[in-house]
Protein backbone atom coordinates (compact mmCIF):
# COMPACT_ATOMS: atom_id res chain seq x y z
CA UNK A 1 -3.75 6.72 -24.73
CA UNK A 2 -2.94 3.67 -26.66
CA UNK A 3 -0.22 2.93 -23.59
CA UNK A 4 -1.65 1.91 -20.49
CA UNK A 5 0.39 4.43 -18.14
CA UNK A 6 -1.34 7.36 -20.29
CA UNK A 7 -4.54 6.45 -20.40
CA UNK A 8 -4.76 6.19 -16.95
CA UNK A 9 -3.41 9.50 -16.65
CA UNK A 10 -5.69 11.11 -19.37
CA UNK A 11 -9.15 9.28 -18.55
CA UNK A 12 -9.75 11.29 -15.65
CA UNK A 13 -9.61 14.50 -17.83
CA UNK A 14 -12.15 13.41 -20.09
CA UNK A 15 -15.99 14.45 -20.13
CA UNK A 16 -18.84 13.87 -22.59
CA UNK A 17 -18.53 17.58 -23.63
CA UNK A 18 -14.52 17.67 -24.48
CA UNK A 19 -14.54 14.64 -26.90
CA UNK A 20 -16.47 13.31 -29.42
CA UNK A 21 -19.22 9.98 -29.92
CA UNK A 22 -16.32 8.12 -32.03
CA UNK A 23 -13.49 9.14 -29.40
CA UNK A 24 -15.40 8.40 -26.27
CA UNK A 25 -16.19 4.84 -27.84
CA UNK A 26 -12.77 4.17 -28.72
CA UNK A 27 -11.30 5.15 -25.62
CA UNK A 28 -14.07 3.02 -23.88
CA UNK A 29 -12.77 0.22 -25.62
CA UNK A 30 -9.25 1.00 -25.03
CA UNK A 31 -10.00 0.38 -21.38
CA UNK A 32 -11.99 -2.81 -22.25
CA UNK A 33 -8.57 -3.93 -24.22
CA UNK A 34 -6.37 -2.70 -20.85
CA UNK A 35 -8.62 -4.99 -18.53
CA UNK A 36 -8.62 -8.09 -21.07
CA UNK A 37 -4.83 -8.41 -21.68
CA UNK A 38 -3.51 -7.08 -18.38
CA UNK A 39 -0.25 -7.80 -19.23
CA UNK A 40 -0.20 -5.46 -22.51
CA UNK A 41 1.29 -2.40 -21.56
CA UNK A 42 0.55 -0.66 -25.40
CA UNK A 43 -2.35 -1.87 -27.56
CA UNK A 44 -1.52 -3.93 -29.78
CA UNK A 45 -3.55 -3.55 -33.51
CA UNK A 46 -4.05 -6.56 -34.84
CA UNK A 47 -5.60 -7.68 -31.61
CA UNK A 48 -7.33 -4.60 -31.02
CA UNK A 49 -9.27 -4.31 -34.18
CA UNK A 50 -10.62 -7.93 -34.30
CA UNK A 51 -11.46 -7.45 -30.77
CA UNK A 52 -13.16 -3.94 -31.17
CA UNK A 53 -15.26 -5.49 -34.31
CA UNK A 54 -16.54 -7.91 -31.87
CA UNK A 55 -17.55 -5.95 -28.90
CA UNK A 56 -19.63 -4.13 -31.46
CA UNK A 57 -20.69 -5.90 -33.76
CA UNK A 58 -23.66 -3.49 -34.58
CA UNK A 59 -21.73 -0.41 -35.97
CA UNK A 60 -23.36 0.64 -38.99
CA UNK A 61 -20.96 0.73 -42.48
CA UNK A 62 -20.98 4.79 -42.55
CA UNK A 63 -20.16 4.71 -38.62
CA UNK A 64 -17.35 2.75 -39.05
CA UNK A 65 -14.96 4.70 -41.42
CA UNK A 66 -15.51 7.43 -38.95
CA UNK A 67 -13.87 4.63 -36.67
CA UNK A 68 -11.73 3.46 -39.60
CA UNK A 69 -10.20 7.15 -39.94
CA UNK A 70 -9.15 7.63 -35.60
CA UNK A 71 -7.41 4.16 -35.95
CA UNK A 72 -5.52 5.43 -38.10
CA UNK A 73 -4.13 8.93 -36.54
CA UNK A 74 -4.15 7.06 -33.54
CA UNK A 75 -1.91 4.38 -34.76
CA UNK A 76 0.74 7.34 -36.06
CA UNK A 77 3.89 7.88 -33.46
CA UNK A 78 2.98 10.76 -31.10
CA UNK A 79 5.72 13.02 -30.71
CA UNK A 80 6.56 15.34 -26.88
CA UNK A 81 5.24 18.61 -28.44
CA UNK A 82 2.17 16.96 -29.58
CA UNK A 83 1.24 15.38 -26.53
CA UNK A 84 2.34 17.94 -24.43
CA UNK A 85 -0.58 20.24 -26.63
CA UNK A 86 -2.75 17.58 -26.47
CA UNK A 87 -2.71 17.12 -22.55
CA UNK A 88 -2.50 21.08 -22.10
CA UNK A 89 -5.86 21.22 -24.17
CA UNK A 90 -7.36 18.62 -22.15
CA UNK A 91 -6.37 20.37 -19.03
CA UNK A 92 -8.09 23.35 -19.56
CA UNK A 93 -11.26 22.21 -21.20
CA UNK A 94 -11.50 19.94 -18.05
CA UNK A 95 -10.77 23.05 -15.88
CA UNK A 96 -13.23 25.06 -17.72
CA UNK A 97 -16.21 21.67 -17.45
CA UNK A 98 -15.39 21.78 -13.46
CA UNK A 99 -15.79 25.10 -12.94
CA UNK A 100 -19.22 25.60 -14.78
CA UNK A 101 -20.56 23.05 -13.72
CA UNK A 102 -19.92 24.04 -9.90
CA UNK A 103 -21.31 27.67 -10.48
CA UNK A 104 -24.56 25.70 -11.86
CA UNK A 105 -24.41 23.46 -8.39
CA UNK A 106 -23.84 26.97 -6.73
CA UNK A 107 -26.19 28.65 -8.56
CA UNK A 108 -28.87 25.97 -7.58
CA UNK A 109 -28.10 25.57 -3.94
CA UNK A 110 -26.30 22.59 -4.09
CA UNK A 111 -22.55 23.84 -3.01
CA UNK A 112 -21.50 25.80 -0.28
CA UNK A 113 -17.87 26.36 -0.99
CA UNK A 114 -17.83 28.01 -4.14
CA UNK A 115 -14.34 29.29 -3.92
CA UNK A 116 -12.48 25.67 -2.40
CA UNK A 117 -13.99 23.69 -5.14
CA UNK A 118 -12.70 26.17 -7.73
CA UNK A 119 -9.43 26.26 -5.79
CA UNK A 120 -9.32 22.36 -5.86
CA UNK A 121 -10.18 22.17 -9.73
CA UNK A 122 -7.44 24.55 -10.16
CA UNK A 123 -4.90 22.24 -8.05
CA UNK A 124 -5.89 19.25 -10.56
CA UNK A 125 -5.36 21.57 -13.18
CA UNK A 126 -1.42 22.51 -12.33
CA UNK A 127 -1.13 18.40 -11.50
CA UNK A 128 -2.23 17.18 -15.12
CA UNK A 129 -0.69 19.57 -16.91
CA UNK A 130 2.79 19.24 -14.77
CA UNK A 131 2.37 15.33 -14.15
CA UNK A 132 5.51 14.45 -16.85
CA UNK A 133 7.18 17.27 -15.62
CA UNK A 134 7.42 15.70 -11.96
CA UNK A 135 10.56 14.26 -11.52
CA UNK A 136 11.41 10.73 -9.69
CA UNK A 137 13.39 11.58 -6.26
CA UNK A 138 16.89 11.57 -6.57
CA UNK A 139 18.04 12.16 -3.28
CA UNK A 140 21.27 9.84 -2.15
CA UNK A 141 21.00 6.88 0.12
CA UNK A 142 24.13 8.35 2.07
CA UNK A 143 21.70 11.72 2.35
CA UNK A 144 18.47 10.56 3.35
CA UNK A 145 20.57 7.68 6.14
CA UNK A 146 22.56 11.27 6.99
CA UNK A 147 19.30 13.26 7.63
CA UNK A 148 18.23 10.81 10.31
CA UNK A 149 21.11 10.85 11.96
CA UNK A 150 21.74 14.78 12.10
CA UNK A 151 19.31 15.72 14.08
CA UNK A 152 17.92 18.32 11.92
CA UNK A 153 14.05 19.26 12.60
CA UNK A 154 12.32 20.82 15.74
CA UNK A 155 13.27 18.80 18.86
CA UNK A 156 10.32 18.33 21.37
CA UNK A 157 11.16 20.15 25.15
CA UNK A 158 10.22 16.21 26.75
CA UNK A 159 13.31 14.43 26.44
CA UNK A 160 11.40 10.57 26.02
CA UNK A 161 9.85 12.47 23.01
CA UNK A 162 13.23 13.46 21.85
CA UNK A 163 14.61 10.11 22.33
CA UNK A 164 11.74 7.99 20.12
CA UNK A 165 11.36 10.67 17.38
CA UNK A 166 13.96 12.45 15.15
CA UNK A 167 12.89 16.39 14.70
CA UNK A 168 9.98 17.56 12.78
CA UNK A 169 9.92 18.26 9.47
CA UNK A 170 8.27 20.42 6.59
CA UNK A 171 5.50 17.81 5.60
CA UNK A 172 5.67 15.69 8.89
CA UNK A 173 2.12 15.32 10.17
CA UNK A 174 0.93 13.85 13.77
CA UNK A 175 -2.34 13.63 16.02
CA UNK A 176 -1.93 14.47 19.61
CA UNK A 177 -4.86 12.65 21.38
CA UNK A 178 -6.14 13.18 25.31
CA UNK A 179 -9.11 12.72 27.31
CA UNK A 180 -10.98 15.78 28.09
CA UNK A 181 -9.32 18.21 30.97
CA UNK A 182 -6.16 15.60 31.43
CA UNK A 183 -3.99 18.23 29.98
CA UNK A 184 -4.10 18.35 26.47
CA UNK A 185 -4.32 21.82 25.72
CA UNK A 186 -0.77 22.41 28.48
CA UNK A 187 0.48 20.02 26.62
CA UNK A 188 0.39 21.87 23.55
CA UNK A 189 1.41 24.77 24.99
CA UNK A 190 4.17 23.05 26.19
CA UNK A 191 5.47 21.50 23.71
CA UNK A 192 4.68 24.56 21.12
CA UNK A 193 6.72 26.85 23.07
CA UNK A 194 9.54 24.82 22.56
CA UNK A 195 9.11 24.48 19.60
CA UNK A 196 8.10 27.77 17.25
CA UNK A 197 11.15 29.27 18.51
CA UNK A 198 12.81 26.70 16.35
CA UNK A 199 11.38 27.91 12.89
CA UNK A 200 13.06 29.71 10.25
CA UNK A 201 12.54 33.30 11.19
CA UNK A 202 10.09 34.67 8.59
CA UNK A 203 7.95 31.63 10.06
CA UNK A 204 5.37 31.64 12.46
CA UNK A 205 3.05 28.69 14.60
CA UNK A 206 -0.56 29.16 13.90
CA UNK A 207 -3.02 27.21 16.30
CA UNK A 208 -6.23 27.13 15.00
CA UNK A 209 -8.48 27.02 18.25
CA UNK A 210 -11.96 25.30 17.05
CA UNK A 211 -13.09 24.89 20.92
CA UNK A 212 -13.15 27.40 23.57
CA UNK A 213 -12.17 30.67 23.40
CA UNK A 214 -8.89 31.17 21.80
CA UNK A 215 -8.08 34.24 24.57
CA UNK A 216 -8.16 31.55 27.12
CA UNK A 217 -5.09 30.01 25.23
CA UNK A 218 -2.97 32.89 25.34
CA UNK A 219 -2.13 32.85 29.11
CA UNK A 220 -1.02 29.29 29.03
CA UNK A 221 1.43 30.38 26.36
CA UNK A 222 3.34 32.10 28.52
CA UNK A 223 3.04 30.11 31.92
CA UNK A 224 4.66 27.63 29.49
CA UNK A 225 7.30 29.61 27.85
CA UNK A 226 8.25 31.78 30.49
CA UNK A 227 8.02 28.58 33.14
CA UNK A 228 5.69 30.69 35.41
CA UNK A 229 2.50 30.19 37.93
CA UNK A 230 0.05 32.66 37.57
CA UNK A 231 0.86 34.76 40.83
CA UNK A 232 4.32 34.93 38.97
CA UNK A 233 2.59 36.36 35.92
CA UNK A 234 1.29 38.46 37.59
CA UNK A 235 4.22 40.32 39.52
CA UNK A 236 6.17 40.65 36.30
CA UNK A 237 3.19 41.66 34.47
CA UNK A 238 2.64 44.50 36.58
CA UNK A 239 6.22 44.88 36.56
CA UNK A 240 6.00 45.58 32.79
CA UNK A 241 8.24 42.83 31.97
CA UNK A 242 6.01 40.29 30.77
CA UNK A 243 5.50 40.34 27.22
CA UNK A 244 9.69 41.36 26.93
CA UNK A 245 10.79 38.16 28.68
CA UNK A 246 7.94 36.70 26.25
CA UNK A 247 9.95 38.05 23.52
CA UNK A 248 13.28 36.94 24.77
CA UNK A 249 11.72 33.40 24.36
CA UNK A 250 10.40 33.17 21.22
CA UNK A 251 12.09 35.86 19.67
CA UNK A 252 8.74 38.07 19.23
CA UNK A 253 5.49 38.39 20.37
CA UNK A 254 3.32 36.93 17.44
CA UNK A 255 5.60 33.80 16.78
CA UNK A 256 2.77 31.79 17.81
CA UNK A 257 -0.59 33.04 16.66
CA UNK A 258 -3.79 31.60 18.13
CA UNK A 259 -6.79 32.02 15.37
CA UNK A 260 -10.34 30.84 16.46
CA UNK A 261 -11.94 28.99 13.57
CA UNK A 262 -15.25 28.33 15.09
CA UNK A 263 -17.46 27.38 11.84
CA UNK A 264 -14.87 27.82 9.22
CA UNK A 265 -14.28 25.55 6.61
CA UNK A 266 -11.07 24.18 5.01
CA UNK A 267 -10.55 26.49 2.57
CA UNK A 268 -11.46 29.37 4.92
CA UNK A 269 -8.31 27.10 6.93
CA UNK A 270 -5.94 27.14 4.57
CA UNK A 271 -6.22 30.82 3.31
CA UNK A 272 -5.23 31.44 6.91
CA UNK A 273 -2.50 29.31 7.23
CA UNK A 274 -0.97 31.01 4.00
CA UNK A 275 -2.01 34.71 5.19
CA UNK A 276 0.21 33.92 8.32
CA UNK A 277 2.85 32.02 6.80
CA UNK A 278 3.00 29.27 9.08
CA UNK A 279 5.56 26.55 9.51
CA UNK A 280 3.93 24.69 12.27
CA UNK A 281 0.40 24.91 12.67
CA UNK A 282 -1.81 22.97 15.67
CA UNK A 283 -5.24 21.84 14.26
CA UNK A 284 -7.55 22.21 17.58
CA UNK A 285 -9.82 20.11 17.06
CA UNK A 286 -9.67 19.38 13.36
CA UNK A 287 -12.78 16.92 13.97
CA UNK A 288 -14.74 20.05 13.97
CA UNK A 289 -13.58 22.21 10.47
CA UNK A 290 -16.22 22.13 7.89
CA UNK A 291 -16.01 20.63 4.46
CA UNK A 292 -16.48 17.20 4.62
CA UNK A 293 -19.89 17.12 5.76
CA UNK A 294 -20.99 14.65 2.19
CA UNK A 295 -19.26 11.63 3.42
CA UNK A 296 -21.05 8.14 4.36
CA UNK A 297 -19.78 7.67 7.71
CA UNK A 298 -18.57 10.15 10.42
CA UNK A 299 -15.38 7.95 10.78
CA UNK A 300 -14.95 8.48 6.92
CA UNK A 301 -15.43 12.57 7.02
CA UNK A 302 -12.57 12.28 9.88
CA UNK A 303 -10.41 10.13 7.73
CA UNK A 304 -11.13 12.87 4.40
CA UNK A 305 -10.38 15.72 6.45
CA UNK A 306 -7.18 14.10 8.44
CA UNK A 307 -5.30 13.35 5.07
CA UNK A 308 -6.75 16.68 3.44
CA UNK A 309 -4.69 18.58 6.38
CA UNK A 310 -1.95 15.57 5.64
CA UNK A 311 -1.67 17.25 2.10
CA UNK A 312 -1.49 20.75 3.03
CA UNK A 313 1.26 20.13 5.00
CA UNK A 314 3.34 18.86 2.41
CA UNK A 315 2.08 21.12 -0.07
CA UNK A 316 2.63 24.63 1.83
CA UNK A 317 5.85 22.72 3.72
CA UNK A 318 4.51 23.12 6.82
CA UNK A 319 4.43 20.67 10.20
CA UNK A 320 0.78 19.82 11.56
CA UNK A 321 -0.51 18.90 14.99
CA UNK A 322 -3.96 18.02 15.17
CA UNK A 323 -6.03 17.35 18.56
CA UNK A 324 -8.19 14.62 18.99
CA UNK A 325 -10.04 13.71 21.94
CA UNK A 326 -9.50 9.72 23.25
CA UNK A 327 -12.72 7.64 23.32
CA UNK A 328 -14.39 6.48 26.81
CA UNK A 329 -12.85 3.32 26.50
CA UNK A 330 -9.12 4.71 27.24
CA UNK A 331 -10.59 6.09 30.17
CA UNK A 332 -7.95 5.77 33.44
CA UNK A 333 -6.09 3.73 31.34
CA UNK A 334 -2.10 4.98 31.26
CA UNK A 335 -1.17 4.01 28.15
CA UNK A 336 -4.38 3.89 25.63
CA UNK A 337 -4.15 2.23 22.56
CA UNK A 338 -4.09 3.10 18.84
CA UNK A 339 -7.53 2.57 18.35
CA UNK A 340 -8.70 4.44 21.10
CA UNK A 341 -9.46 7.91 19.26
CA UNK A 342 -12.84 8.96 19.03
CA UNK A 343 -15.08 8.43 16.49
CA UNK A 344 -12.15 6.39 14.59
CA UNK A 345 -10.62 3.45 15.01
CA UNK A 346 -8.18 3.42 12.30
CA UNK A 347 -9.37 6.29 9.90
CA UNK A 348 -7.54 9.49 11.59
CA UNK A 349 -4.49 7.32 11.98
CA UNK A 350 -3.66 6.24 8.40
CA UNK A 351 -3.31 10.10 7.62
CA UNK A 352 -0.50 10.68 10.30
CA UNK A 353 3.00 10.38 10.37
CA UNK A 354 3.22 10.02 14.28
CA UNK A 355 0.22 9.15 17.25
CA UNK A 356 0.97 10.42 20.45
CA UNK A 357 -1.76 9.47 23.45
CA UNK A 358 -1.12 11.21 26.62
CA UNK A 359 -2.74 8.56 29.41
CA UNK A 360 -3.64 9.34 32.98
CA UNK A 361 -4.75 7.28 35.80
CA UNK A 362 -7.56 7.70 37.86
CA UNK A 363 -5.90 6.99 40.70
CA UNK A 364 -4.78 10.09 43.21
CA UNK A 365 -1.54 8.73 43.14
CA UNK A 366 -0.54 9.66 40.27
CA UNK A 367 -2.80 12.61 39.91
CA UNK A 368 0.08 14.66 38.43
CA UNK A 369 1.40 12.30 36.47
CA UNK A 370 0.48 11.70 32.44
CA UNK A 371 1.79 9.04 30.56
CA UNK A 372 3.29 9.57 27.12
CA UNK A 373 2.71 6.94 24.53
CA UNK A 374 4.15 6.99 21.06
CA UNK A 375 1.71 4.25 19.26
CA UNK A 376 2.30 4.95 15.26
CA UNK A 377 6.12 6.43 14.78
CA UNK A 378 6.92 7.29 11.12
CA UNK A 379 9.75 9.35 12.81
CA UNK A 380 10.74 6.91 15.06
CA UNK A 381 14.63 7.94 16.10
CA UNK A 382 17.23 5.59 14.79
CA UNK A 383 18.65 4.61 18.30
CA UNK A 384 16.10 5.28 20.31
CA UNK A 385 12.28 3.17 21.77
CA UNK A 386 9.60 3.65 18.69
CA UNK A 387 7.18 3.57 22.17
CA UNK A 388 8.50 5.40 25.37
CA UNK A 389 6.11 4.33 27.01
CA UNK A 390 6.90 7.22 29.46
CA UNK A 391 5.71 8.59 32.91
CA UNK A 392 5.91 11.99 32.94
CA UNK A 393 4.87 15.16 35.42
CA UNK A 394 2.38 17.38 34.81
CA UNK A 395 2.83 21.08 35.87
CA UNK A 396 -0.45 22.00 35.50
CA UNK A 397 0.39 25.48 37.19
CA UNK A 398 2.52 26.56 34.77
CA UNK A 399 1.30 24.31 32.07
CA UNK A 400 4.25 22.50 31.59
CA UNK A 401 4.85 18.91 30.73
CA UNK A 402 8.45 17.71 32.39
CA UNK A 403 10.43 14.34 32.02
CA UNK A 404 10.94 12.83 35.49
CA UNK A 405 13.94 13.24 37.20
CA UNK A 406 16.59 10.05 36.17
CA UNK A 407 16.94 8.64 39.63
CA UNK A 408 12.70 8.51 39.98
CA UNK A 409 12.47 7.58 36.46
CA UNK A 410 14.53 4.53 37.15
CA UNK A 411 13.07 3.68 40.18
CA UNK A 412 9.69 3.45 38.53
CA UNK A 413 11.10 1.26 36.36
């Protein structure tokens, strides 16, 4: 710890029952050293010492050749296999701190999620002890520029989509957000459709329903799929065709999986996500999965929870789609802004990679139209808008989202 780049890196392992009075002190003081010469990247001895004499001036004589004897191991070189011991020993007495103490908060009453916040101790356990192991990215400029280009990724079924965003990615993470009965649900279904038939084969697209009924979900599945009203679902259903031409599709029947969640929390969440072995999975709504109930603020619970999912995604190399409802104020309005989600103005959308706002007017005009907005793009397409700013129809009979035809497009224009 006497460079600045591992102490920061050690201090958090630290507790009052891992080291000692004499250690604690002197790494207190290392940090007192780090803030008063910011531009010392090692601490330097003959400043240190003077200065430590100084900032406690009270040590008694028999206290300080305790202090006396860690200068001076701490001054020897430190080689890999000692500090790899040393931060593998830290690692686990921190592990083992965590997890008593949060059966004692269990034990008392004072956690609910036992088994998360052991699962989460466990996480910062594999990070410290693998943290030098991690290795800076390496990737080629001519690769990443390629990857852009190639079109690699799901591809969305709207074509103005498709234009303003390259294809989804393990790790890419977005928020969907729509007034209530404007169509958001069809236009999840419509867009999912499209794209779980994409994934890798021993893949599947998980949406976790957290409002209605999940059952109520299913239908819409294959209206949008299969392209069909309901009277149509019904003639081939009674046909005994409908779940084959399902199949044909989406190549089988439980490529998307619809899970309610109702009162879950987000380890409960992520079990399930792992269980099923999803690589795209639709968060509906994720304002509503427990967890994150000890923050200040609602707005700051949202944002918690929004860049918890954010991590799981690039953790278990998954994509994410979460729901979010738009406030009152983006009522009518076509095009809402970014701000517009509820209960956050910019919380839920520093933890996405990609915003998309479906907008409808209250006017009957345009009573089956929506209105596609892209407002954040992290994927924005390399030739195409970063906004669309799109009209678009809305089937809701066979809950289907479509681009308008070129000549109307154009004409709207």
């Amino acid at each position: 710890m006497k460079q600045r780049k591992e102490y920061a890196a050690l201090t958090p392992m630290l507790s009052e029952k891992i080291v000692d009075d004499v250690t604690r002190a002197l790494i207190q003081n290392f940090g007192r050293y780090y803030e008063n010469y910011p531009t010392h990247e090692e601490i330097d001895w003959p400043t240190f010492v003077p200065q430590f004499l100084r900032w406690n001036p009270g040590i008694k004589p028999e206290k300080l050749k305790e202090f006396g004897a860690v200068f001076k191991q701490a001054m020897l070189p430190v080689d890999e296999d000692q500090r790899r011991n040393v931060v593998n020993d830290l690692a686990e007495l921190g592990l083992g701190t965590e997890i008593a103490n949060y059966v004692a908060q269990y034990e008392e009453g004072e956690l609910d999620d036992l088994f998360g916040s052991i699962t989460e101790a466990q996480d910062r356990y594999k990070k410290r002890v693998g943290f030098k192991l991690v290795k800076f990215i390496d990737t080629s400029i001519d690769t990443l520029i390629n990857e852009e280009f190639d079109g690699s990724g799901l591809q969305w079924r709207l074509q103005c989509l498709r234009d303003s965003m390259r294809g989804l990615r393990p790790g890419d993470f977005g928020i969907v957000g729509g007034r209530p009965d404007k169509g958001k649900t069809s236009f999840i279904a419509s867009e999912l459709t499209a794209l779980a038939g994409q994934l890798p084969s021993d893949k599947n697209a998980v949406w976790l329903n957290n409002e209605g009924p999940g059952k109520r979900i299913i239908p819409r599945l294959y209206q949008a799929a299969l392209d069909f009203n309901m009277d149509e679902m019904k003639i081939h259903s009674q046909a005994g065709q409908l779940q084959d031409l399902y199949c044909e599709k989406l190549g089988r029947l439980d490529r998307i999986r619809v899970i309610d969640i109702h009162g879950l929390d987000k380890t409960q969440v992520e079990i399930l996500l792992e269980d099923n072995k999803a690589g795209l999975a639709v968060f509906d709504m994720i304002d509503n999965i427990r967890g994150f109930g000890d923050a200040a603020r609602t707005d700051l619970g949202l944002e918690k929870m929004y860049q918890h999912q954010r991590e799981q995604m690039v953790k278990h190399e998954c994509i994410g789609m979460a729901t979010s409802q738009i406030s009152s104020e983006g009522d009518g309005m076509m095009f809402p802004t970014m701000p517009m989600l509820k209960d956050s103005k910019t919380g839920k959308q520093g933890a996405c990679d990609y915003q998309i706002m479906i907008g409808a007017s209250n006017d009957q005009l345009y009573a089956g139209s929506r209105f596609i907005g892209v407002v954040k793009n992290k994927l924005r397409h390399p030739t195409g808008p970063s906004d669309p700013k799109a009209e678009v129809l809305f089937d809701a009979p066979r809950s289907r989202y479509r681009d308008l035809p070129l000549e109307i497009a154009g004409a709207s224009e």
